[in-house]
N, C-alpha and C. Protein backbone atom coordinates (compact mmCIF):
# COMPACT_ATOMS: atom_id res chain seq x y z
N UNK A 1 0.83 -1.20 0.00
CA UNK A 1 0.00 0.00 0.00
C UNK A 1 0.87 1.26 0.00
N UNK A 2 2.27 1.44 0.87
CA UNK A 2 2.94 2.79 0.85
C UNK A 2 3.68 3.05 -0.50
N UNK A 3 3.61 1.23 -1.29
CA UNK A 3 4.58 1.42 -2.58
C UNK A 3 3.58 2.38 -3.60
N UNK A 4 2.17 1.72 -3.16
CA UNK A 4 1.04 2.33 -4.47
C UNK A 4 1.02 3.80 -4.02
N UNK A 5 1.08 4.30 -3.23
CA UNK A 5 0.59 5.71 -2.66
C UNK A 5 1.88 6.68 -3.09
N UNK A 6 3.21 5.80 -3.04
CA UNK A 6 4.02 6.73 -3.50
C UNK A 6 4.57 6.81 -4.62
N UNK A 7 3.84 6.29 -5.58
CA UNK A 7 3.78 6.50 -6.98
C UNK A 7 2.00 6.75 -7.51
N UNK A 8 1.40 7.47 -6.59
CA UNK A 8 0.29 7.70 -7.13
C UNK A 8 -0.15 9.04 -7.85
N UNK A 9 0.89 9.74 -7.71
CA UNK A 9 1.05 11.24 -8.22
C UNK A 9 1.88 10.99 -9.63
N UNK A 10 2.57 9.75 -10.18
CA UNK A 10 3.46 10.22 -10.93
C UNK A 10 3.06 10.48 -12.02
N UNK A 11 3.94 11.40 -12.94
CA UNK A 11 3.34 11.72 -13.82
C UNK A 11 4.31 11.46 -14.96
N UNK A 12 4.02 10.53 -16.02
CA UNK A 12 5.07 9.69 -16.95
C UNK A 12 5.52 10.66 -17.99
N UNK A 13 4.18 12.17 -18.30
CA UNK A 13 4.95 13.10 -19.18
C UNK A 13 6.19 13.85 -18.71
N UNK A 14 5.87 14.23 -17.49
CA UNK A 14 6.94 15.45 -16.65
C UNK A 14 7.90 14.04 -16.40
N UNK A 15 8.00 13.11 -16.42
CA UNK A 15 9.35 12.08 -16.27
C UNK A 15 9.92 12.48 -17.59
N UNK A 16 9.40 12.17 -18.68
CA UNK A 16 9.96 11.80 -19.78
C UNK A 16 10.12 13.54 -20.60
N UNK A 17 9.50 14.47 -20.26
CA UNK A 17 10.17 15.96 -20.39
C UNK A 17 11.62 15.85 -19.63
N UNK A 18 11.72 15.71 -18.72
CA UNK A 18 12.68 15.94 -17.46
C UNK A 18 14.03 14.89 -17.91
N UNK A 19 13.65 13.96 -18.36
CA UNK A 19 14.77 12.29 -18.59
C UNK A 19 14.95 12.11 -20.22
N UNK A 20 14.24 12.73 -21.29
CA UNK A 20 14.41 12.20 -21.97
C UNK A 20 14.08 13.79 -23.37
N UNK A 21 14.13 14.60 -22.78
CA UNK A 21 14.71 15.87 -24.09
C UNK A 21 15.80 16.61 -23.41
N UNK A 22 16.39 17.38 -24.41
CA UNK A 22 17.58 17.88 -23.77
C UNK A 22 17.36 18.84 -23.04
N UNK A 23 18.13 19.01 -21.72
CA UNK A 23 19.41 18.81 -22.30
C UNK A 23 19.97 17.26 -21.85
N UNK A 24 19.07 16.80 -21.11
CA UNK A 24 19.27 15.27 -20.58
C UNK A 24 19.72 14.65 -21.81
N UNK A 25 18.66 14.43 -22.70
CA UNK A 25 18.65 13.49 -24.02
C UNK A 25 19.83 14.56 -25.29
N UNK A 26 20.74 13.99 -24.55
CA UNK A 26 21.94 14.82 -25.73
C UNK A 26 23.13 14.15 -26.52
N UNK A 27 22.34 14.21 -28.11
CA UNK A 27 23.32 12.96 -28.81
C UNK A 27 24.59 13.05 -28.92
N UNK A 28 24.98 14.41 -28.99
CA UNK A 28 26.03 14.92 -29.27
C UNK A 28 27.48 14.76 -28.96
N UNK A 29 28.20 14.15 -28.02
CA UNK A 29 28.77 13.21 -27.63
C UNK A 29 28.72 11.90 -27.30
N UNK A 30 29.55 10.96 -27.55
CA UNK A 30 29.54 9.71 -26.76
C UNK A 30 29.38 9.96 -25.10
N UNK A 31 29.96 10.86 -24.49
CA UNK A 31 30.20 10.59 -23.13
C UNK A 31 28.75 10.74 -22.20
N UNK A 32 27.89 11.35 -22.77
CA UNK A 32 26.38 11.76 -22.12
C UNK A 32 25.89 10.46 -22.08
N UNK A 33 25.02 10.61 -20.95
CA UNK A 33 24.33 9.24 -20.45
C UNK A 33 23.38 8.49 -21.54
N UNK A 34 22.86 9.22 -22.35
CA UNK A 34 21.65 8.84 -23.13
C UNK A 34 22.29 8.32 -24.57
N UNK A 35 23.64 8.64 -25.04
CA UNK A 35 24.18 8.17 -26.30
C UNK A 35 24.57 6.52 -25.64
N UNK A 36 25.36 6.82 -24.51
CA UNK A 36 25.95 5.69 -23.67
C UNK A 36 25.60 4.71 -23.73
N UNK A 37 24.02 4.73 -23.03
CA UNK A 37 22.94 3.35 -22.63
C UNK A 37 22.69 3.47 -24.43
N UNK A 38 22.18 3.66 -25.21
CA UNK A 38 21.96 3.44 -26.63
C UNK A 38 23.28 2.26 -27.55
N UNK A 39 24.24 2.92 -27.02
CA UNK A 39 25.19 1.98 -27.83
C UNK A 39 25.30 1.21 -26.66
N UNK A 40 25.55 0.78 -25.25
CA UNK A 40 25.32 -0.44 -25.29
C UNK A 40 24.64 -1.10 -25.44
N UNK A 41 22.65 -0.95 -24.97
CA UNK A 41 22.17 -1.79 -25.66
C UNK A 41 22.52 -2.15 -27.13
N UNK A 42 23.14 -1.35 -28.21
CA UNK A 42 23.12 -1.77 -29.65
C UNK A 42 24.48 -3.09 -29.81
N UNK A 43 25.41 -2.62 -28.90
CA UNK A 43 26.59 -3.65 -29.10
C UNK A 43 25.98 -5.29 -28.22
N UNK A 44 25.03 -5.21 -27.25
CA UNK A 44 24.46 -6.28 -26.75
C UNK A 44 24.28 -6.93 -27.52
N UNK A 45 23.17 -6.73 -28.23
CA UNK A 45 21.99 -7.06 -29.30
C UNK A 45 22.96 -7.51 -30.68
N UNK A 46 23.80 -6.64 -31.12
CA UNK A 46 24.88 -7.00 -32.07
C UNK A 46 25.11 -8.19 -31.85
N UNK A 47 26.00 -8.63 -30.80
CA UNK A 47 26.13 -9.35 -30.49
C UNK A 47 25.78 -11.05 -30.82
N UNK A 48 24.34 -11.08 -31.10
CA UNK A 48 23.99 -11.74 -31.46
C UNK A 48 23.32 -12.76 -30.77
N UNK A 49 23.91 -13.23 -29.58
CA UNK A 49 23.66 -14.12 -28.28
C UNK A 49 22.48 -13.71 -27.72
N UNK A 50 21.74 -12.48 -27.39
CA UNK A 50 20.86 -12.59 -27.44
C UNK A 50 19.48 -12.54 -28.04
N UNK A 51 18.69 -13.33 -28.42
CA UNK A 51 17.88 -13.29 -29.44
C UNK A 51 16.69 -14.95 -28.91
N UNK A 52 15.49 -14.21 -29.43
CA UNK A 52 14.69 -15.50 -29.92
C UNK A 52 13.03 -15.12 -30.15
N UNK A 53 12.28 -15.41 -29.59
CA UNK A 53 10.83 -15.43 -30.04
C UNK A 53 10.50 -14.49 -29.02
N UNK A 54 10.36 -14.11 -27.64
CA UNK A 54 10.19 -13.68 -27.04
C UNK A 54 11.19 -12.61 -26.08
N UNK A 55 10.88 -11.44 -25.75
CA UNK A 55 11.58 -10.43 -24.88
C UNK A 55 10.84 -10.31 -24.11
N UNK A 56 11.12 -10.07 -22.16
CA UNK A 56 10.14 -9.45 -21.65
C UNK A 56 11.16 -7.68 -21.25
N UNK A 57 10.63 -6.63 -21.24
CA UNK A 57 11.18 -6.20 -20.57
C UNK A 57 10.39 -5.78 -18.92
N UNK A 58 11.07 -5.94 -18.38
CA UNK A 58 11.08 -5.64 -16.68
C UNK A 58 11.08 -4.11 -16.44
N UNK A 59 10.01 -3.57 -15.97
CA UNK A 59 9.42 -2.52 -15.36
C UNK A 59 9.48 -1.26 -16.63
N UNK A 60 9.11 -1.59 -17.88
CA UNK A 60 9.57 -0.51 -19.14
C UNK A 60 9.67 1.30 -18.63
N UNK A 61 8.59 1.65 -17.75
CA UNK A 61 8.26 2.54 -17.30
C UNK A 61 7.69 3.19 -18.51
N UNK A 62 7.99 5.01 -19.17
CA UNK A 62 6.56 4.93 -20.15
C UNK A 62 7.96 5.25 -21.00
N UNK A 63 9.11 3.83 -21.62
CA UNK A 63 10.15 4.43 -22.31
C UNK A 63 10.54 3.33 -23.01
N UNK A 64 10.77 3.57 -24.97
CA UNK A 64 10.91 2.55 -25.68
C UNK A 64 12.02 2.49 -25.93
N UNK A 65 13.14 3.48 -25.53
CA UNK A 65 14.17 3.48 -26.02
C UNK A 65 15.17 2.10 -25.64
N UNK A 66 14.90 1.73 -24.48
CA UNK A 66 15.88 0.29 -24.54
C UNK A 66 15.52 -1.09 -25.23
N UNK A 67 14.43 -0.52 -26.22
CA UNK A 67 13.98 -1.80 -26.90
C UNK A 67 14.26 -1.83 -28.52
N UNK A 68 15.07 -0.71 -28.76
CA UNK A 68 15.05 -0.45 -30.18
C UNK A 68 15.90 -1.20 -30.72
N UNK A 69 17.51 -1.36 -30.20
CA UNK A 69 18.15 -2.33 -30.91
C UNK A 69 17.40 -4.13 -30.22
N UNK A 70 16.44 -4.10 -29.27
CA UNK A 70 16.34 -5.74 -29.05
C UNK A 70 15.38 -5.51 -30.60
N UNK A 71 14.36 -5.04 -30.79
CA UNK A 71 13.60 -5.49 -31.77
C UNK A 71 14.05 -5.87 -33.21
N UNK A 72 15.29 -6.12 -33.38
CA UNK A 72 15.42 -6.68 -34.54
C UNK A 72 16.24 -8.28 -34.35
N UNK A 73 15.92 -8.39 -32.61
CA UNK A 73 16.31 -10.19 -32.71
C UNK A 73 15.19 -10.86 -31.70
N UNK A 74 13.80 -10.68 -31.75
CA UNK A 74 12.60 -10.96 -31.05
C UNK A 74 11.59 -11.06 -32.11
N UNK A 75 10.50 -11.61 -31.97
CA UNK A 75 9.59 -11.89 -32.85
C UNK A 75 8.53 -10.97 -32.03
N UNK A 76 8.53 -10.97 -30.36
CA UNK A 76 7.37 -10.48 -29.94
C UNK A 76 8.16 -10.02 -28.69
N UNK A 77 8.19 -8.64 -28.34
CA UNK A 77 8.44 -7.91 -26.76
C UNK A 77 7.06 -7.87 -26.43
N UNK A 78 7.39 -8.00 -25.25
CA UNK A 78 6.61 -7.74 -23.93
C UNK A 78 6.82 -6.68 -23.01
N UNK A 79 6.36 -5.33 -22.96
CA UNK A 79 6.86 -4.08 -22.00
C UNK A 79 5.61 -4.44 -20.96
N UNK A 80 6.51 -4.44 -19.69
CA UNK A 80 5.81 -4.50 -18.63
C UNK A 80 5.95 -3.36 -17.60
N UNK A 81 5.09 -2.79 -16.67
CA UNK A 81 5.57 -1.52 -15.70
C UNK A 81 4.15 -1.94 -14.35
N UNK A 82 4.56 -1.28 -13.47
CA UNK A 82 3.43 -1.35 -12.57
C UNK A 82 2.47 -0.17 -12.04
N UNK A 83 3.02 0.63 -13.03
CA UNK A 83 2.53 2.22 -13.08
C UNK A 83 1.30 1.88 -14.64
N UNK A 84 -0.39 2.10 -13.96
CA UNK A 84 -1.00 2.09 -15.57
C UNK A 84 -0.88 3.31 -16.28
N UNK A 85 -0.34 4.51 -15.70
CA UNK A 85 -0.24 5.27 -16.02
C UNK A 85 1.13 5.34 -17.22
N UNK A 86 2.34 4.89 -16.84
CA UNK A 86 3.24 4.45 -17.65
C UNK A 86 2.94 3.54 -18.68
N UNK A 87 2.11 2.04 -18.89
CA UNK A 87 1.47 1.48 -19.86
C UNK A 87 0.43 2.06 -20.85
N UNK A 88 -0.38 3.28 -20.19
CA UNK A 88 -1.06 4.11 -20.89
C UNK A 88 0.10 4.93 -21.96
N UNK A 89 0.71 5.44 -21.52
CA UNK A 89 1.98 6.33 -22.16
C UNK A 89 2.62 5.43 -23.10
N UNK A 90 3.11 4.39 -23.15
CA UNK A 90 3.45 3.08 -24.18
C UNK A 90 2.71 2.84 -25.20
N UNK A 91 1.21 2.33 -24.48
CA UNK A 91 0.08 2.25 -25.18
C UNK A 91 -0.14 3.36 -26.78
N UNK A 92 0.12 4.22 -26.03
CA UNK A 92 -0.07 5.71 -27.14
C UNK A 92 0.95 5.96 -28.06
N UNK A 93 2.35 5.97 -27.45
CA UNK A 93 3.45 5.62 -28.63
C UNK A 93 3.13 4.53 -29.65
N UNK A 94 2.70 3.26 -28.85
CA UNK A 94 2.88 2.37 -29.82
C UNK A 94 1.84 1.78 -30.98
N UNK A 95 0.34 3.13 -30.51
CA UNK A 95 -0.49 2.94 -31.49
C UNK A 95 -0.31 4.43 -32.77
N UNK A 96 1.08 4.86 -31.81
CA UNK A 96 0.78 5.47 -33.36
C UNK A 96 -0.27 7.09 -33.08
N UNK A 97 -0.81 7.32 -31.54
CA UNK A 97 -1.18 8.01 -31.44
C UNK A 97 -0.65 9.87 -31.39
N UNK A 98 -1.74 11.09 -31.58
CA UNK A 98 -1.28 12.37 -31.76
C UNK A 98 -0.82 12.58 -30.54
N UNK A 99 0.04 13.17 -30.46
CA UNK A 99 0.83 13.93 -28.79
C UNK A 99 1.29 12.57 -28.00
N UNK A 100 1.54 11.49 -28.66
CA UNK A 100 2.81 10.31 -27.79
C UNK A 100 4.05 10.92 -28.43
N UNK A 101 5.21 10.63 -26.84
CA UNK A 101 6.03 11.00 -26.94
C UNK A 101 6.82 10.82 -28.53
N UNK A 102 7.32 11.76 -28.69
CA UNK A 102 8.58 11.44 -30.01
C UNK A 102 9.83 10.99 -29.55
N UNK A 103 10.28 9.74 -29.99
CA UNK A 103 11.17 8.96 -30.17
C UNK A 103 11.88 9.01 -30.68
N UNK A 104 11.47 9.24 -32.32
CA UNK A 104 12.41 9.60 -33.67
C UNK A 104 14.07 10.08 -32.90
N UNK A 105 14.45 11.05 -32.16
CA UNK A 105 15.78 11.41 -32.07
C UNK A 105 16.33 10.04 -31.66
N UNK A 106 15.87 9.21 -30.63
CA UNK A 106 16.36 8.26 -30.47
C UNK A 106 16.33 7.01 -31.77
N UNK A 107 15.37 6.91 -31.95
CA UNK A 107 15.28 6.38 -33.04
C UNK A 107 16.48 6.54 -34.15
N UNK A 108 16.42 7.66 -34.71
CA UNK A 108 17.44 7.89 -35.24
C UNK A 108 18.90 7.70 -35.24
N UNK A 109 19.37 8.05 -33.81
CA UNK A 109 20.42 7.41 -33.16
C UNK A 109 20.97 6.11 -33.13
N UNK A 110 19.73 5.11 -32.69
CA UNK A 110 20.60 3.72 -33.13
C UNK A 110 20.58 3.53 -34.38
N UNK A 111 19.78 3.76 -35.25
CA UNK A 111 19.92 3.49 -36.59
C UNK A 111 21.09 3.83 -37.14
N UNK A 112 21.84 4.84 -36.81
CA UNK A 112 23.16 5.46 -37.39
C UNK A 112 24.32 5.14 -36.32
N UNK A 113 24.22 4.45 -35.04
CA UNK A 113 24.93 3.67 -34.20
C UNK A 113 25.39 2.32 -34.65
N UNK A 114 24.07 1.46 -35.34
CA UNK A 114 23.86 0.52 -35.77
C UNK A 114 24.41 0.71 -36.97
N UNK A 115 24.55 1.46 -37.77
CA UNK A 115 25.14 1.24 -38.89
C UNK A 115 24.73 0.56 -40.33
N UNK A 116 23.53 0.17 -40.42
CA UNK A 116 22.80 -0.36 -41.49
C UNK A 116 22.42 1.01 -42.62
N UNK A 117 22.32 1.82 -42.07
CA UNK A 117 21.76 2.56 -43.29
C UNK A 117 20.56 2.88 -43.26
N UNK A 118 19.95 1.75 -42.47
CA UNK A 118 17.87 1.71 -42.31
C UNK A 118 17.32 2.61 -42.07
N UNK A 119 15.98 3.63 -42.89
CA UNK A 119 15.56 4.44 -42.57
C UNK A 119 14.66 4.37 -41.05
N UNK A 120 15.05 5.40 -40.36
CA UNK A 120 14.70 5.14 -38.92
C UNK A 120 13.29 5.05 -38.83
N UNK A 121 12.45 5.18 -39.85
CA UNK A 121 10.80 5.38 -39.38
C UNK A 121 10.21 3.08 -39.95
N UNK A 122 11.49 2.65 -40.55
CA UNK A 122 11.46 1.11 -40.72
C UNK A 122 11.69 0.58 -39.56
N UNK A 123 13.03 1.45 -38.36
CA UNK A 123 12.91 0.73 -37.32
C UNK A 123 11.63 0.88 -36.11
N UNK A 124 11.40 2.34 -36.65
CA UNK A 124 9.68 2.67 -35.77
C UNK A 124 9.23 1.86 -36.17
N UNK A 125 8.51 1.45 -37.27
CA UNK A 125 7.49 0.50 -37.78
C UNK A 125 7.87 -0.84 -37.27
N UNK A 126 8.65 -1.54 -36.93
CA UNK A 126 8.91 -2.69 -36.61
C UNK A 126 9.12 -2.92 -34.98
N UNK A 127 9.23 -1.80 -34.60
CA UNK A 127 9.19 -1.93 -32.79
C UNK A 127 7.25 -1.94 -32.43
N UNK A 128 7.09 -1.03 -33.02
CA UNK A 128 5.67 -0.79 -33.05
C UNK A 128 5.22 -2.57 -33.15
N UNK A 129 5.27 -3.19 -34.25
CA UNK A 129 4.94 -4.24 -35.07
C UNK A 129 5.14 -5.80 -33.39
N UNK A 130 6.07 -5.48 -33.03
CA UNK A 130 6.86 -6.43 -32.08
C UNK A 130 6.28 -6.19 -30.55
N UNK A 131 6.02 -4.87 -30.50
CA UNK A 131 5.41 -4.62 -29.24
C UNK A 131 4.21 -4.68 -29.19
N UNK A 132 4.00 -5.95 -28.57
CA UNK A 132 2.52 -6.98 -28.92
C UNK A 132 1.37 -6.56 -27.51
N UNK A 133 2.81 -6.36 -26.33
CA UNK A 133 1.59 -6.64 -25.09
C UNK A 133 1.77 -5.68 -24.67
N UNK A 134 1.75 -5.05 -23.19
CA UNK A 134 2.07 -4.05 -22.45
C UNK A 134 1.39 -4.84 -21.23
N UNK A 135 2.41 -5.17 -20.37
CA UNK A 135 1.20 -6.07 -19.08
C UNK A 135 1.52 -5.29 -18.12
N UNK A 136 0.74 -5.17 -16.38
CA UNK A 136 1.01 -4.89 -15.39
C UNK A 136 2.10 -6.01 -15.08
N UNK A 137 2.99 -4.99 -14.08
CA UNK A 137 3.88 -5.91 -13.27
C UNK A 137 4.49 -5.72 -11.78
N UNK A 138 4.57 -6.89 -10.79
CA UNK A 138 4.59 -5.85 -9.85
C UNK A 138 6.23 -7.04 -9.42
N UNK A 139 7.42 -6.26 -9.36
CA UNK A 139 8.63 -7.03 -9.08
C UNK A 139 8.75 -7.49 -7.59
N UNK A 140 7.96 -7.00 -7.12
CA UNK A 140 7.74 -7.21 -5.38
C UNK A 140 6.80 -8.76 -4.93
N UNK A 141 6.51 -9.65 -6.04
CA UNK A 141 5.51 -10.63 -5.98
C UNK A 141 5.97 -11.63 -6.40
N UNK A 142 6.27 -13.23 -5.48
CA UNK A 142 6.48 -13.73 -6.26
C UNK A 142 6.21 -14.19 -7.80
N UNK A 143 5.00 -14.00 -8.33
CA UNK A 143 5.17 -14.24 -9.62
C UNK A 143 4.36 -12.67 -10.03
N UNK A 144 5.68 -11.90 -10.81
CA UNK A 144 5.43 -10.18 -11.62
C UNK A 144 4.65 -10.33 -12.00
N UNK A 145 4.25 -11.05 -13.07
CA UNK A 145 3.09 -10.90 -14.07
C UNK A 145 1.74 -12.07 -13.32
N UNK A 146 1.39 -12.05 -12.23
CA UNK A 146 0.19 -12.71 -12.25
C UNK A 146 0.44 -14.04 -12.10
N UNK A 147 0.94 -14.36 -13.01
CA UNK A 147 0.80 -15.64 -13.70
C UNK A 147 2.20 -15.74 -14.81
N UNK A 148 2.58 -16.84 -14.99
CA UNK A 148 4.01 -17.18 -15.55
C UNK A 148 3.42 -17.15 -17.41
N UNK A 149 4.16 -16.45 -18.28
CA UNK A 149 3.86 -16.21 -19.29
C UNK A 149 4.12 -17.21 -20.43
N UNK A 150 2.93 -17.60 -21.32
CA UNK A 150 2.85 -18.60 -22.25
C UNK A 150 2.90 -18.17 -23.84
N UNK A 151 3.81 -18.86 -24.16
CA UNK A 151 5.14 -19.41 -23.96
C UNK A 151 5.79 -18.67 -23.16
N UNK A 152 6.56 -19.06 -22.37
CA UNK A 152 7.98 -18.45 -22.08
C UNK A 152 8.95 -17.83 -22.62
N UNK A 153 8.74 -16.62 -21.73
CA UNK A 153 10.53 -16.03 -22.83
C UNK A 153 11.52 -16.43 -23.00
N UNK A 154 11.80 -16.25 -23.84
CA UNK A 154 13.42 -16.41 -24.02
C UNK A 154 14.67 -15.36 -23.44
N UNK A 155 14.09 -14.50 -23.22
CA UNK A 155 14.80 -13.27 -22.38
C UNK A 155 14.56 -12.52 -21.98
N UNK A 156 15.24 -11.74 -20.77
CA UNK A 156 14.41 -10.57 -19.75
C UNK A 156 15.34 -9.05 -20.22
N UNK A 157 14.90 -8.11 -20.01
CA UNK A 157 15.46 -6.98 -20.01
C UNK A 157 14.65 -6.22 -19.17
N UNK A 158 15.95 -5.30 -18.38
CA UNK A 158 15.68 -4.34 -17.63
C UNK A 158 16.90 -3.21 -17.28
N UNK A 159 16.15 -2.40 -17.51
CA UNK A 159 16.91 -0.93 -17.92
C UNK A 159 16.42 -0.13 -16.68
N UNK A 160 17.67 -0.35 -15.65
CA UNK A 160 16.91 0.85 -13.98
C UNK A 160 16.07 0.44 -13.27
N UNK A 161 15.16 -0.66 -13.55
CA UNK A 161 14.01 -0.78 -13.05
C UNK A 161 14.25 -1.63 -11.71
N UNK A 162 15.04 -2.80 -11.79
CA UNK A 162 15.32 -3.84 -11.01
C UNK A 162 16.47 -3.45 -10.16
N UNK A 163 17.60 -2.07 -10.20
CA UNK A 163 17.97 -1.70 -9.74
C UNK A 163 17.69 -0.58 -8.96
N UNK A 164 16.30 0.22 -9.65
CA UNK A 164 15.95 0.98 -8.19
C UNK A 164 15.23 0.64 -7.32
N UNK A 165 14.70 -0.97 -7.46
CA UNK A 165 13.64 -1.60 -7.13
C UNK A 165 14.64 -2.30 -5.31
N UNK A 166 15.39 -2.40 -6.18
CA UNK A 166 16.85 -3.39 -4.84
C UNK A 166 17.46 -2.20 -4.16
């Protein structure tokens, strides 16, 4: 009950004004936090090792950016948060709706991190395409999602979530 009460004010736009345009969100060097986490998720995912039918990510909050380089080795992500207010905010990016956050800078970024050439609105279209669910989750329970997910993933991701959680 003190966990729900003290996230009952939050508000996922003033997060993502505040965390995710500049001057926070600044491509312009490697050394800024937001180019940083971008290329490593992209050298992960490069990588190759991880990959398969399923992604979950762990606590997404209302932010797609750590899913851009997984979506080109998953058939289907799973963004999960325990805020509906944050799944609402997902929800709206990922239908494509007027006034969801813009991504595109990020977007753009791995695409030219990544190095393919791919026009960045192919890698929008295909995160969109992959991001199938959006579930509640609560990391404090033995089982997050309710109930253990069918099929099973093949892999978890979590970006902050499980570390501000510990």
């Amino acid at each position: 009950a003190a966990l729900r009460e003290g996230y009952e004010h939050f508000d996922p736009r003033a997060y993502l004004r505040n965390n995710y345009l500049p001057p926070r969100a600044d491509f312009s060097s490697e050394e800024f936090v937001v180019p940083w986490k971008l290329r490593c998720l992209a050298e992960t995912f490069a990588s190759g090792e991880i990959r398969g039918r399923t992604l979950i990510d762990v606590g997404s909050g209302p932010t797609i950016y750590q899913l851009l380089s997984a979506c080109d080795h998953f058939e289907e992500i799973v963004a999960t948060d325990y805020l509906a207010v944050n799944r609402e905010e997902l929800g709206r990016w990922a239908r494509g709706e007027p006034g969801a956050f813009d991504w595109s800078p990020f977007i753009q970024h791995v695409c030219k991190i990544e190095g393919r050439g791919e026009p960045w609105q192919d890698k929008e279209r295909r995160l969109r395409e992959r991001l199938r669910r959006i579930l509640p989750i609560d990391v404090h329970r033995p089982e997050p999602l309710g109930a253990p997910l069918r099929p099973p993933a093949d892999a978890l991701l979590s970006a902050f979530c499980l570390e501000a959680v510990s």
